[in-house]
C-alpha atoms as a PDB file:
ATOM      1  CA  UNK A   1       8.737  20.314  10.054  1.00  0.00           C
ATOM      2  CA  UNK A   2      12.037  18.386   8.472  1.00  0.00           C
ATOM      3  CA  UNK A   3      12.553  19.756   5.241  1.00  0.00           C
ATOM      4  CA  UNK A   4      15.024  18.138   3.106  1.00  0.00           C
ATOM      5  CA  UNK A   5      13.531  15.219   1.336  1.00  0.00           C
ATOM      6  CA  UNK A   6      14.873  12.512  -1.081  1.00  0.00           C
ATOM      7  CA  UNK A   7      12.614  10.444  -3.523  1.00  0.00           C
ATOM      8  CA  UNK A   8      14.326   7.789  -5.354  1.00  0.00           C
ATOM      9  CA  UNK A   9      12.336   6.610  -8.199  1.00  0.00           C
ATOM     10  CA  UNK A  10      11.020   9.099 -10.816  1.00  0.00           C
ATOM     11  CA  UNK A  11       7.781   6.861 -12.099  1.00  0.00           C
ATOM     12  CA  UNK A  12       4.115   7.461 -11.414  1.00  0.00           C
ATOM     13  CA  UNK A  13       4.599   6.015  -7.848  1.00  0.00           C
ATOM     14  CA  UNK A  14       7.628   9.304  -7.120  1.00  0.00           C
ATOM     15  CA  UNK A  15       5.287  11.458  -9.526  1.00  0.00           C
ATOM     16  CA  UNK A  16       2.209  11.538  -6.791  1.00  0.00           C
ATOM     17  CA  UNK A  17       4.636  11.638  -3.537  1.00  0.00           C
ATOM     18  CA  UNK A  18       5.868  15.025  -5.222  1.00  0.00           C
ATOM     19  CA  UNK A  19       2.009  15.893  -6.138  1.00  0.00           C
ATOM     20  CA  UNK A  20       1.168  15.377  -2.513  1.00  0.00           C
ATOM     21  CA  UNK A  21       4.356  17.077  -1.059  1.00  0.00           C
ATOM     22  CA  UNK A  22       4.047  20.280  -3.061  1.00  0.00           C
ATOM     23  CA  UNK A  23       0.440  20.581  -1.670  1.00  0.00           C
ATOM     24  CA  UNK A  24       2.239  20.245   1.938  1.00  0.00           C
ATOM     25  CA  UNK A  25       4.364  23.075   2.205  1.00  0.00           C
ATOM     26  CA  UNK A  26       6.142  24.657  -1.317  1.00  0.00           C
ATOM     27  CA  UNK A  27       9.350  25.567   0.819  1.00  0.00           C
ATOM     28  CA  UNK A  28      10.009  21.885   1.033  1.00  0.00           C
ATOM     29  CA  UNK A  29      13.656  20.978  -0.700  1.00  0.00           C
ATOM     30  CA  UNK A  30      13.348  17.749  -2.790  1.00  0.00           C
ATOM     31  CA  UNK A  31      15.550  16.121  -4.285  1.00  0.00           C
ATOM     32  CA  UNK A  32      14.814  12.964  -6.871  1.00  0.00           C
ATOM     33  CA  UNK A  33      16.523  10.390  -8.393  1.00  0.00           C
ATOM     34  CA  UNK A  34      15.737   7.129 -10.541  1.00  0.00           C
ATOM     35  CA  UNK A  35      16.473   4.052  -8.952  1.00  0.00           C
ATOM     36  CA  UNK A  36      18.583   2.633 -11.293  1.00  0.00           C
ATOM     37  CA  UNK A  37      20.815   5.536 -10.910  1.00  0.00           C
ATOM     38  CA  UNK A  38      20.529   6.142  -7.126  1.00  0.00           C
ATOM     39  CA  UNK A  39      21.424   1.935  -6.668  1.00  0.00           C
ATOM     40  CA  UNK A  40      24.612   2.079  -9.225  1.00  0.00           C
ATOM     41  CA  UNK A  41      25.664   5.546  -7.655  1.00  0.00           C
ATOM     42  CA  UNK A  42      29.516   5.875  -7.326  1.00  0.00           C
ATOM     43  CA  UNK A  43      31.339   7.290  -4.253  1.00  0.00           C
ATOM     44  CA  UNK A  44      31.310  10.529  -5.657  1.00  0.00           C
ATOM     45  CA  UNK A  45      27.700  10.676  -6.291  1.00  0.00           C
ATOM     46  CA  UNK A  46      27.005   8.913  -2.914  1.00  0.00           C
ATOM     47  CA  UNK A  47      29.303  12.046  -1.458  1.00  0.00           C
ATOM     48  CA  UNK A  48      26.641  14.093  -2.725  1.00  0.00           C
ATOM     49  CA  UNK A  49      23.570  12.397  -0.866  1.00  0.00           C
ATOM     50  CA  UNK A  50      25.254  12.673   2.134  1.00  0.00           C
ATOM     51  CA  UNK A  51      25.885  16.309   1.736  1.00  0.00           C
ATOM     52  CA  UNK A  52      22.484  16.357   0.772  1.00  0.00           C
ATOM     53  CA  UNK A  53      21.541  14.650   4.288  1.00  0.00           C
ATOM     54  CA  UNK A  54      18.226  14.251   3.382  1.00  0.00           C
ATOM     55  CA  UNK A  55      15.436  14.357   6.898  1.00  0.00           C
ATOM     56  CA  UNK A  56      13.041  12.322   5.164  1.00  0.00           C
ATOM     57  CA  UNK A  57      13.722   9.743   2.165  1.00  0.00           C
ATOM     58  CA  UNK A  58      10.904   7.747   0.472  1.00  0.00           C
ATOM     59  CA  UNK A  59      11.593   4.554  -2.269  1.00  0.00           C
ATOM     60  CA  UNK A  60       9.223   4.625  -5.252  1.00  0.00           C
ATOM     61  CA  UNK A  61      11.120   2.223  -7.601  1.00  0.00           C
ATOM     62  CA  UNK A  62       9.412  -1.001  -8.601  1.00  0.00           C
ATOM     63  CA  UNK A  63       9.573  -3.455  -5.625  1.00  0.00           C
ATOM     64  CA  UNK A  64      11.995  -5.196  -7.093  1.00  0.00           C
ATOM     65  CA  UNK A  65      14.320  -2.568  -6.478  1.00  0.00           C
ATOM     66  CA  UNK A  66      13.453  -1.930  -2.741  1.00  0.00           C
ATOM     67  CA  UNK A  67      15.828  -4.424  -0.867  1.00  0.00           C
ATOM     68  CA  UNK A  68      18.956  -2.731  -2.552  1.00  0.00           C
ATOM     69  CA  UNK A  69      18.012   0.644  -2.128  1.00  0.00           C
ATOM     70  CA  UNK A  70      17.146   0.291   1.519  1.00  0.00           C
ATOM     71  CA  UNK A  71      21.042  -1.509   2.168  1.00  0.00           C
ATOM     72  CA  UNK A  72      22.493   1.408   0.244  1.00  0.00           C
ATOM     73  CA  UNK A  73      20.084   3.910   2.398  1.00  0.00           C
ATOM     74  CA  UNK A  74      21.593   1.943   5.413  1.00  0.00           C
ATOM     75  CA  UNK A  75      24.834   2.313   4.417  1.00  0.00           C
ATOM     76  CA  UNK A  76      24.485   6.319   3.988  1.00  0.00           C
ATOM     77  CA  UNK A  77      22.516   7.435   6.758  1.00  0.00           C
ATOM     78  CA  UNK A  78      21.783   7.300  10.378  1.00  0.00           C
ATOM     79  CA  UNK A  79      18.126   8.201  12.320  1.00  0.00           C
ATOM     80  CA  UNK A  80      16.203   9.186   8.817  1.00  0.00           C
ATOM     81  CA  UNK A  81      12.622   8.028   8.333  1.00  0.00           C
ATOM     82  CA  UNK A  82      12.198   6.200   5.549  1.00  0.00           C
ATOM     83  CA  UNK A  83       8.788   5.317   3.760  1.00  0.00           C
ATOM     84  CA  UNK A  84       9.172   2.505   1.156  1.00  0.00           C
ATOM     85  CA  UNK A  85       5.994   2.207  -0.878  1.00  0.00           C
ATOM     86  CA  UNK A  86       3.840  -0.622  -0.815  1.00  0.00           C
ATOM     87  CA  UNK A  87       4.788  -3.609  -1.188  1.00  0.00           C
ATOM     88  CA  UNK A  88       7.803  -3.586   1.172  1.00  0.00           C
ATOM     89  CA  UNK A  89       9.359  -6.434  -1.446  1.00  0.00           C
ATOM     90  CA  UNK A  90       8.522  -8.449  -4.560  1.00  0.00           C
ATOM     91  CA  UNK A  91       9.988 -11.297  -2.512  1.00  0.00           C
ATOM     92  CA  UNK A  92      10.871 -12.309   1.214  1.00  0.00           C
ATOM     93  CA  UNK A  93      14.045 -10.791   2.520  1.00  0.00           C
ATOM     94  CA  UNK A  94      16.172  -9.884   5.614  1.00  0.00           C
ATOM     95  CA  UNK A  95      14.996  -6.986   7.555  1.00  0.00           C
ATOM     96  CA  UNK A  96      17.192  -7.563  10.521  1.00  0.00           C
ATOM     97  CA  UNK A  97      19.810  -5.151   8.493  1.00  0.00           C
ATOM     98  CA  UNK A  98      16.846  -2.545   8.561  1.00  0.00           C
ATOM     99  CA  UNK A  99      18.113  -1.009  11.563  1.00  0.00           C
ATOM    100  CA  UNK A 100      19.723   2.159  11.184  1.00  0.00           C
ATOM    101  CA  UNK A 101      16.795   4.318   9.738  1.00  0.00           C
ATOM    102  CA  UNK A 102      13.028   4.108  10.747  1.00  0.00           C
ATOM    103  CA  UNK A 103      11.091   2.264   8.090  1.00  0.00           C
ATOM    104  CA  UNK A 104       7.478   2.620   7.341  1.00  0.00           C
ATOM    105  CA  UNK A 105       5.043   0.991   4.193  1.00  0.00           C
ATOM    106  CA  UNK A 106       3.017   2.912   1.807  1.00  0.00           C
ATOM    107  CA  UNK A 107       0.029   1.380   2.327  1.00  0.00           C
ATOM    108  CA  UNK A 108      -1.908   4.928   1.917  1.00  0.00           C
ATOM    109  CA  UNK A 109      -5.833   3.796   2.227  1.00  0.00           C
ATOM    110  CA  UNK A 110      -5.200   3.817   5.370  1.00  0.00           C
ATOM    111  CA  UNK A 111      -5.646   7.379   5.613  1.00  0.00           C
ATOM    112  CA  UNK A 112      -9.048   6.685   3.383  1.00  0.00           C
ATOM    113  CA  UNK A 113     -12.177   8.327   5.188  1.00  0.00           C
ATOM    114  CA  UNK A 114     -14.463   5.019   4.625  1.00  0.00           C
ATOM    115  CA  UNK A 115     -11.811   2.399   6.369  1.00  0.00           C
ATOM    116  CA  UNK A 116     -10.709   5.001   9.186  1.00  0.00           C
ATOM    117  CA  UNK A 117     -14.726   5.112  10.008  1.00  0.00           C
ATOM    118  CA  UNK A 118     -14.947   1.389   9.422  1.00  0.00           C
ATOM    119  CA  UNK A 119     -11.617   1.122  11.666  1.00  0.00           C
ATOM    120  CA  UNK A 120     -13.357   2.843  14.024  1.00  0.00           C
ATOM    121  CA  UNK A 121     -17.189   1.819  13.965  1.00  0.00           C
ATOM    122  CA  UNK A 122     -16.259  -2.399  14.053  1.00  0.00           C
ATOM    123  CA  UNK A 123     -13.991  -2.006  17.387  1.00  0.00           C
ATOM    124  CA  UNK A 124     -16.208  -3.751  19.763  1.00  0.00           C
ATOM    125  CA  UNK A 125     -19.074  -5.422  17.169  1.00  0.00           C
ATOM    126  CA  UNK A 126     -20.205  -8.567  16.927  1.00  0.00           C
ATOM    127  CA  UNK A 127     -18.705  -9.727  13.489  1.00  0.00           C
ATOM    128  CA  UNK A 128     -19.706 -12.289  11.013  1.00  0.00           C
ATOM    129  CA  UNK A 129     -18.317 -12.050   7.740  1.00  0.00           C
ATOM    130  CA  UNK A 130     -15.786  -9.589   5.797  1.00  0.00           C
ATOM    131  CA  UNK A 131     -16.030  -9.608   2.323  1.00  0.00           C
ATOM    132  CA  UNK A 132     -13.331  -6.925   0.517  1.00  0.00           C
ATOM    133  CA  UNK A 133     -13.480  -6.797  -3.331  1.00  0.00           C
ATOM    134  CA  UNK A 134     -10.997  -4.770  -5.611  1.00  0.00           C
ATOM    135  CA  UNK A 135     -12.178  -4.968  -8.955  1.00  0.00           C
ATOM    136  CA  UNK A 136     -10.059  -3.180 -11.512  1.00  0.00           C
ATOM    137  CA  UNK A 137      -8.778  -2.804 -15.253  1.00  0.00           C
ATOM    138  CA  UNK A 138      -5.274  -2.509 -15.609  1.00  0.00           C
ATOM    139  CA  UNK A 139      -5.124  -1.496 -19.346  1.00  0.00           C
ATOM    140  CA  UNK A 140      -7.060   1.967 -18.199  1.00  0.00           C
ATOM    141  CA  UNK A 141      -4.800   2.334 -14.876  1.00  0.00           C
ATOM    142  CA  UNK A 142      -2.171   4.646 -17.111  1.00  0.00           C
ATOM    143  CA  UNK A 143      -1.599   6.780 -20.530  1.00  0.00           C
ATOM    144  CA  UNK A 144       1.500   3.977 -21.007  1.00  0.00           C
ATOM    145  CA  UNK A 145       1.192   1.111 -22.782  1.00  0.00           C
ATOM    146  CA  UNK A 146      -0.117  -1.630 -19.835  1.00  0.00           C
ATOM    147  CA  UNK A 147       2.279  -4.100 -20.779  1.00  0.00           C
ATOM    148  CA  UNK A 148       5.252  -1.721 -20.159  1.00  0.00           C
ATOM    149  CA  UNK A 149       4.276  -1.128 -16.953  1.00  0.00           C
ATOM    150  CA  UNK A 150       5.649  -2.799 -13.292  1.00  0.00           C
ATOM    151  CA  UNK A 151       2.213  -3.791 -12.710  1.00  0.00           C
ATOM    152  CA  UNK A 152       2.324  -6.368 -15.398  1.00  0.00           C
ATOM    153  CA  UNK A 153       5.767  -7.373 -15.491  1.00  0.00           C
ATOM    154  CA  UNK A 154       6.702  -9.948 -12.560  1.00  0.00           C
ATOM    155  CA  UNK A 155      10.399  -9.356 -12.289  1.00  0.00           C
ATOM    156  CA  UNK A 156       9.584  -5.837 -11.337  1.00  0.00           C
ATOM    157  CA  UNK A 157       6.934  -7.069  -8.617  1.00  0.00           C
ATOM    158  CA  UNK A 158       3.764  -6.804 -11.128  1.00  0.00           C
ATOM    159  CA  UNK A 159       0.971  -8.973 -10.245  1.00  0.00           C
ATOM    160  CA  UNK A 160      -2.467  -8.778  -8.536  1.00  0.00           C
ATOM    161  CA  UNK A 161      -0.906 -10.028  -5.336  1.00  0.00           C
ATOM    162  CA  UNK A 162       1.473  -7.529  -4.715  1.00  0.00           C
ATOM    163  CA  UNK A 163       0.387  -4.543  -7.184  1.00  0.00           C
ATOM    164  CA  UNK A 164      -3.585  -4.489  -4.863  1.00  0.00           C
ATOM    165  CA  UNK A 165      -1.788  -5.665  -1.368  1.00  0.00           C
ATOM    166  CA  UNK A 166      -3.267  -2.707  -0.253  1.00  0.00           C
ATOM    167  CA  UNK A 167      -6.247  -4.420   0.294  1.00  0.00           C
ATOM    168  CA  UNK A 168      -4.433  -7.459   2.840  1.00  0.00           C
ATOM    169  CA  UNK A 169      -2.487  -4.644   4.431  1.00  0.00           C
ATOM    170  CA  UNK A 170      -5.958  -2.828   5.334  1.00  0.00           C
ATOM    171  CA  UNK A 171      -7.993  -6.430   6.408  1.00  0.00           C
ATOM    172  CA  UNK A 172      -4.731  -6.954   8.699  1.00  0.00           C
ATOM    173  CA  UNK A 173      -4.984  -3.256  10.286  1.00  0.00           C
ATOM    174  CA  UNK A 174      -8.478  -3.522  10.618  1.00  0.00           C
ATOM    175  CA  UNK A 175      -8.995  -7.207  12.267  1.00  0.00           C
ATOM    176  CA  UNK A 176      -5.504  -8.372  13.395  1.00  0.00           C
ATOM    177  CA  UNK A 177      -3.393 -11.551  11.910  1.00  0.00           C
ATOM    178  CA  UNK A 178      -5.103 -13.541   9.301  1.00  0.00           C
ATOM    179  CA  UNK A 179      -5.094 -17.301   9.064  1.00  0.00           C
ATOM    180  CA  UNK A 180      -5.307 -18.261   5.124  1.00  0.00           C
ATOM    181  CA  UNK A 181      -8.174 -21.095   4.832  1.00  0.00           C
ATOM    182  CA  UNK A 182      -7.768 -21.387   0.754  1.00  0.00           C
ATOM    183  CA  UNK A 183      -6.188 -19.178  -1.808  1.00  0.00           C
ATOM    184  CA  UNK A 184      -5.943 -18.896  -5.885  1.00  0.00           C
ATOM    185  CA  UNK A 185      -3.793 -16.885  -7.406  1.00  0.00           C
ATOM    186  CA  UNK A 186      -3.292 -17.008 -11.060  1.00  0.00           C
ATOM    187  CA  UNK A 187      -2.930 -15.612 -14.300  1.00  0.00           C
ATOM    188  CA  UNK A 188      -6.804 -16.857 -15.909  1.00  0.00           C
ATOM    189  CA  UNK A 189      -7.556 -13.680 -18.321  1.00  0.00           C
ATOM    190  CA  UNK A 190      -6.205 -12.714 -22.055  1.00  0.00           C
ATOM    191  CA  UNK A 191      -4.239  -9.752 -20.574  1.00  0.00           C
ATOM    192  CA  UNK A 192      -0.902  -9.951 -21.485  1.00  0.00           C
ATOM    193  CA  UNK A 193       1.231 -10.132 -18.849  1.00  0.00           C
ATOM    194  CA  UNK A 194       3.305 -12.140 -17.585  1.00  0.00           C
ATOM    195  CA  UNK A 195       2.145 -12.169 -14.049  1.00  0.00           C
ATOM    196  CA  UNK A 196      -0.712 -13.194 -12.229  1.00  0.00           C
ATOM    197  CA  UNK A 197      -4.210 -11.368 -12.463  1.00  0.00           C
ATOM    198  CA  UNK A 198      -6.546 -12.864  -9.965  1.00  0.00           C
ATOM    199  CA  UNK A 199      -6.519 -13.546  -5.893  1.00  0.00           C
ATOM    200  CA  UNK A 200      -9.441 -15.100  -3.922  1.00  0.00           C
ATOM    201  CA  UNK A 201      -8.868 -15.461  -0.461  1.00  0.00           C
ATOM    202  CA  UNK A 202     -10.642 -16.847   2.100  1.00  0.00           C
ATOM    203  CA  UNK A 203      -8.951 -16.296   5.602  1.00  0.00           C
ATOM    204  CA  UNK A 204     -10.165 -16.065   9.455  1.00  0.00           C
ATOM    205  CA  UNK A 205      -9.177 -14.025  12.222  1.00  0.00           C
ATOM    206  CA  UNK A 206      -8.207 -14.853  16.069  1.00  0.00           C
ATOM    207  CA  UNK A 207     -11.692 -13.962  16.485  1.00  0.00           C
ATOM    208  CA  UNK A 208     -13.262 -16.336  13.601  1.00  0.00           C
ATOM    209  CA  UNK A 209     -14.341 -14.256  11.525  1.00  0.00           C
ATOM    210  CA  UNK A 210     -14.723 -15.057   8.653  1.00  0.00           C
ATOM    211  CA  UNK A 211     -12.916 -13.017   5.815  1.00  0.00           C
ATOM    212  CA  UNK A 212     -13.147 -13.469   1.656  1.00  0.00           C
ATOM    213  CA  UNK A 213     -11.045 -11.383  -0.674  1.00  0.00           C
ATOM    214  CA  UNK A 214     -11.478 -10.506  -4.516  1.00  0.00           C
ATOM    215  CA  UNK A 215      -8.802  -9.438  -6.703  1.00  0.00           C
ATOM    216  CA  UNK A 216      -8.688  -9.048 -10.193  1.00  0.00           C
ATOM    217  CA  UNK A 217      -6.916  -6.994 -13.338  1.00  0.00           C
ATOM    218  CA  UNK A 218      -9.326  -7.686 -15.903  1.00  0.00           C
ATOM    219  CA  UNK A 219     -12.815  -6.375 -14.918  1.00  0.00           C
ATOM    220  CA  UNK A 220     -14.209  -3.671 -16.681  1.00  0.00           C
ATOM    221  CA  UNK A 221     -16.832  -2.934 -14.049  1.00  0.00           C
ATOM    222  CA  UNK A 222     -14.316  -1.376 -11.480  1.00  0.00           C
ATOM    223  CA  UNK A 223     -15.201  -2.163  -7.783  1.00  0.00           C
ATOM    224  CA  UNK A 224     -13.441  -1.336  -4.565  1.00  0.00           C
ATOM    225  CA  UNK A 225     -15.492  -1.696  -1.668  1.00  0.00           C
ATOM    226  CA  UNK A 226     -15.321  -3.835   1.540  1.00  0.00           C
ATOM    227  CA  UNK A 227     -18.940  -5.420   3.269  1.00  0.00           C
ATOM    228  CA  UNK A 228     -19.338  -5.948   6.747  1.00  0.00           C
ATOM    229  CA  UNK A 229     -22.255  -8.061   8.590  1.00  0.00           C
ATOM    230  CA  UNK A 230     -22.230  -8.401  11.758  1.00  0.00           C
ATOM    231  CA  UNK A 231     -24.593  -8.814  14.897  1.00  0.00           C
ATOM    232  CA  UNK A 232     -27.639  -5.965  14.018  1.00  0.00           C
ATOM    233  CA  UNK A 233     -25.590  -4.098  11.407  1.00  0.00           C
ATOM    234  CA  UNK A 234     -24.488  -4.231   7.840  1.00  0.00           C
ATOM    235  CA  UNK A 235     -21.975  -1.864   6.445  1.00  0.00           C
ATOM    236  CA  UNK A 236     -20.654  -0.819   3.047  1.00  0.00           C
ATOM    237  CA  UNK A 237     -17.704   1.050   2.244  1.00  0.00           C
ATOM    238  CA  UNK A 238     -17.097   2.444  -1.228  1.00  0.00           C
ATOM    239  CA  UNK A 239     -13.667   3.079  -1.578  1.00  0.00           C
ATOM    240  CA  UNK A 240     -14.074   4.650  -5.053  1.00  0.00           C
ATOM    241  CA  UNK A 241     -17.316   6.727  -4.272  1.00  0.00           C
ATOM    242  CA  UNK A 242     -16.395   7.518  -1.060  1.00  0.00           C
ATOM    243  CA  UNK A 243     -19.681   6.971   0.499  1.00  0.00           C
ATOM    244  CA  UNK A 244     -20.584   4.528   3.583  1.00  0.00           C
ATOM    245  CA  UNK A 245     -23.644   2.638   3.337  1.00  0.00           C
ATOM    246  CA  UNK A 246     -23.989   1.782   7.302  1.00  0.00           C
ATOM    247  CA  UNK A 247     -27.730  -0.258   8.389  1.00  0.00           C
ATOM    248  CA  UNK A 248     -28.377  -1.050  11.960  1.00  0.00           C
ATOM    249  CA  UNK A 249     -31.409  -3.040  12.780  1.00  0.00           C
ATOM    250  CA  UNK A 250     -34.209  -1.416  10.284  1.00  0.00           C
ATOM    251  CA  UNK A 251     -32.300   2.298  10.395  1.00  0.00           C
ATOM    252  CA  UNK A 252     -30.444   3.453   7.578  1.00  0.00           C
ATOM    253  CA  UNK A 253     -27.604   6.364   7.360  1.00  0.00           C
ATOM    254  CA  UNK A 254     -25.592   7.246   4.533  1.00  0.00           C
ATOM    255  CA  UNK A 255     -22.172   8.807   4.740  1.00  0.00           C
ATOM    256  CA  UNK A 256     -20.561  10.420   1.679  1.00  0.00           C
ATOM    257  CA  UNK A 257     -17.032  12.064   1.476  1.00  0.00           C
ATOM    258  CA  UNK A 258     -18.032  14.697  -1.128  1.00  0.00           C
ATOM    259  CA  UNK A 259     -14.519  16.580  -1.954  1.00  0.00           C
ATOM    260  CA  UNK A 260     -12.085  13.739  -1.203  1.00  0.00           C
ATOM    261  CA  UNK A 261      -9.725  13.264  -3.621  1.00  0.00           C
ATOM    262  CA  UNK A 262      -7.002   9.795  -3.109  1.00  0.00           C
ATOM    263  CA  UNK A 263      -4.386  12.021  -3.451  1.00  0.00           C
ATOM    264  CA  UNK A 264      -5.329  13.335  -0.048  1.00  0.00           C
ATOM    265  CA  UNK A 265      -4.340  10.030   1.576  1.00  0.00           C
ATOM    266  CA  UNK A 266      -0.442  10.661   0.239  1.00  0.00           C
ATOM    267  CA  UNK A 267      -0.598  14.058   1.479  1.00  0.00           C
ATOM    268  CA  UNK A 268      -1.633  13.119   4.809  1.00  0.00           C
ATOM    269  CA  UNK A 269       0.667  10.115   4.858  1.00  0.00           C
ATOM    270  CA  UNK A 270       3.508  12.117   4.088  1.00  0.00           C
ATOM    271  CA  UNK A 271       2.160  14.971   6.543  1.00  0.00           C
ATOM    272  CA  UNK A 272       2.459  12.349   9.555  1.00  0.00           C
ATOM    273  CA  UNK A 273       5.885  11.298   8.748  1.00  0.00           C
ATOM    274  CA  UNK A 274       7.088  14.754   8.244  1.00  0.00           C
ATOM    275  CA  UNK A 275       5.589  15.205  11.785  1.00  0.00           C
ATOM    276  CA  UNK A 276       6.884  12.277  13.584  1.00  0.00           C
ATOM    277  CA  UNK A 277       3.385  10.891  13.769  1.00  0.00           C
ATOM    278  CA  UNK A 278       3.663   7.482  13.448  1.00  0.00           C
ATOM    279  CA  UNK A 279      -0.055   6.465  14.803  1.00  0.00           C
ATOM    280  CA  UNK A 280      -1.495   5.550  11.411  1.00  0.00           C
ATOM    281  CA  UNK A 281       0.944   4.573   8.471  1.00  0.00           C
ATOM    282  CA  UNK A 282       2.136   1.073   8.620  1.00  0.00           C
ATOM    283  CA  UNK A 283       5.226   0.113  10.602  1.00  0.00           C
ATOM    284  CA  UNK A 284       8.373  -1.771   9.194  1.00  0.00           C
ATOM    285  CA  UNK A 285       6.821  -5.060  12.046  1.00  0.00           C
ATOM    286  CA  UNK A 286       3.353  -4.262  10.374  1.00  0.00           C
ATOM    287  CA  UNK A 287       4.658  -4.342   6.773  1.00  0.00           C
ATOM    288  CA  UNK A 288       6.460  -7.893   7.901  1.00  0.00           C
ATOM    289  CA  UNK A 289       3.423  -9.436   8.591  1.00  0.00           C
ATOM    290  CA  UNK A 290       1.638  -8.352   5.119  1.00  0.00           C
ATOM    291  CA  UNK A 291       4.485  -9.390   3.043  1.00  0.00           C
ATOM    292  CA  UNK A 292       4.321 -12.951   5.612  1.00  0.00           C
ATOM    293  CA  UNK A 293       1.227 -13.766   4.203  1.00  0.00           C
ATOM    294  CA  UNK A 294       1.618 -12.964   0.886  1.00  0.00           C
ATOM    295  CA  UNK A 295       4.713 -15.569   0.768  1.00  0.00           C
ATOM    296  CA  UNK A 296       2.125 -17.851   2.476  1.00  0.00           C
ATOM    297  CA  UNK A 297      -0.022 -17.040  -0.576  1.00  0.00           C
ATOM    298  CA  UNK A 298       2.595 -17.914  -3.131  1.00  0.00           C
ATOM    299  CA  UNK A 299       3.152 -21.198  -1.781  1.00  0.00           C
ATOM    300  CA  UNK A 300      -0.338 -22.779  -0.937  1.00  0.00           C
ATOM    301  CA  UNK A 301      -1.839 -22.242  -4.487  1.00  0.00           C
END
C-alpha cells in the first residue's frame, strides 16, 4: 500500500478523509495543508511538496478552489492518483490539462450498502419509475454557524445543486446518461443564503425510464432514500437507516445494515485508491458527465 499522502484543505471535508485514513492503516504519513495556502505556495514551499512526493493526494477545499489546485497538482507531479471531492467544480472547466495524474470524484455513497445492492438487484429488471429524494436541514448539518459555511455561500460552490450532487452522480452510476425533461432550481425558503436551496428533476434514461429527483435545504423531516417500481417488484432504499425495503409480487424481505456507519464509505473509498482499485469510485470521464448535467441544469431553469 502507497503511503505518503497529501490532503489539501483542512475543513470538515479534509477532517473525515483523515478520520477515515487513520482507521486504514496508522503508519500512513499525511501531510495537510489549507487550500488557500497550498494554491499561493511559493517555489520554496512548492520545493517542499515535491520532496514530499506525495503517492496519493486528495482536494478537500471548497469547489471553488478545485480547478487551481488540480493545475498546480499538474504542474508538481507526474503518475499520482488524485481524488478531488465531489463536485469536481463549482463551474464548467477544461479537463483536457488533467492529464498528468489520475483523477477520480468523491462521490462516496457509492460505496453505501443500500445503492451497491440496488446497483446490483435492478441490472436486468423491468423498470418503471425512479424516484430519489434527499431531504435535509442545513442549519443542523454543522456546530458552525450555517451561513459561514461553503454550503451556503455560492462563490465557494454552496447550493443544493452542487452541495447534494451526490445524489445525480449515483442515478447516473446506477441507470446510465440522463436526459433532463424539466428542472427547478431555486432559492424558495427563508434560509439565508445566498444560493439556491431546492432541485426537482425530472429526467429519463436510454431505456425510458422514468426518473424524478428531490432536493432541498430546508426540511426538517430529513429524508434520503431512493424508490424503485418496476415489473413485479418495488424497492426502498434508506440511505439514512440503512435498511432495504425490497417487495416482489406479494413477498416481502427486509434488509438492514445494522453497524454501518457513513464514515465507512470514505474509508473504503480511500482503501480502493490506496489499492489501485479503481472498479467503484467515480472516474475523472464519469465525474464529466455529472458536472455536464448539472451545467445543463443551470441553464434550463
Amino acid at each position: 500500500m502507497d503511503k505518503k499522502i497529501l490532503i489539501i484543505g483542512e475543513g470538515s471535508g479534509g477532517g473525515n478523509h483523515l478520520k477515515s485514513l487513520k482507521l486504514i492503516e496508522k503508519k500512513l504519513i499525511i501531510k495537510s495543508v489549507s487550500s488557500r495556502k497550498f494554491i499561493k505556495s511559493s517555489r520554496k514551499n512548492n520545493k517542499n511538496y515535491i520532496d514530499y512526493d506525495p503517492n496519493y493526494i486528495i482536494i478537500c477545499s471548497p469547489s471553488s478552489f478545485h480547478y487551481k489546485s488540480i493545475l498546480l497538482i499538474e504542474k508538481l507531479f507526474n503518475n499520482k492518483i488524485v481524488l478531488v471531492e465531489k463536485p469536481l467544480f463549482n463551474k464548467k472547466q477544461d479537463t483536457s490539462r488533467m492529464i498528468k495524474n489520475k483523477y477520480f470524484v468523491g462521490y462516496n455513497l457509492r460505496h453505501h450498502p443500500v445503492l451497491k445492492f440496488i446497483k446490483d438487484y435492478v441490472k436486468k429488471k423491468d423498470i418503471f419509475f425512479v424516484r430519489s429524494e434527499c431531504l435535509t436541514y442545513l442549519p443542523d448539518w454543522r456546530n458552525d454557524d450555517y451561513k459561514k459555511t461553503v454550503s451556503a455561500q455560492k462563490k465557494l460552490g454552496g447550493g443544493v445543486l452542487l452541495e447534494l450532487s451526490h445524489e445525480i452522480d449515483y442515478l447516473t452510476w446506477i441507470f446510465g446518461n440522463l436526459k433532463i425533461l424539466y428542472s427547478f432550481n431555486k432559492k424558495i425558503s427563508n434560509l439565508k443564503i445566498d444560493c439556491d436551496d431546492i432541485l426537482c428533476l425530472n429526467a429519463i434514461n436510454k431505456k425510458n425510464i422514468f426518473i424524478n429527483l428531490n432536493l432541498n435545504f430546508f426540511s426538517k423531516i430529513e429524508k434520503r432514500e431512493i424508490i424503485i417500481n418496476g415489473k413485479n417488484f418495488s424497492i426502498l432504499g434508506d440511505i439514512r437507516k440503512n435498511t432495504i425495503t425490497l417487495m416482489e409480487g406479494s413477498k416481502k424481505k427486509f434488509y438492514k445494515y445494522k453497524n454501518y456507519k457513513i464514515m465507512q464509505s470514505y474509508k473504503k473509498e480511500n482503501l480502493d485508491l490506496l489499492n489501485k482499485n479503481y472498479t467503484t469510485n467515480c472516474t475523472l470521464k464519469e465525474a464529466v458527465k455529472v458536472q455536464n448535467l448539472i451545467e445543463e441544469i443551470k441553464i434550463s431553469v
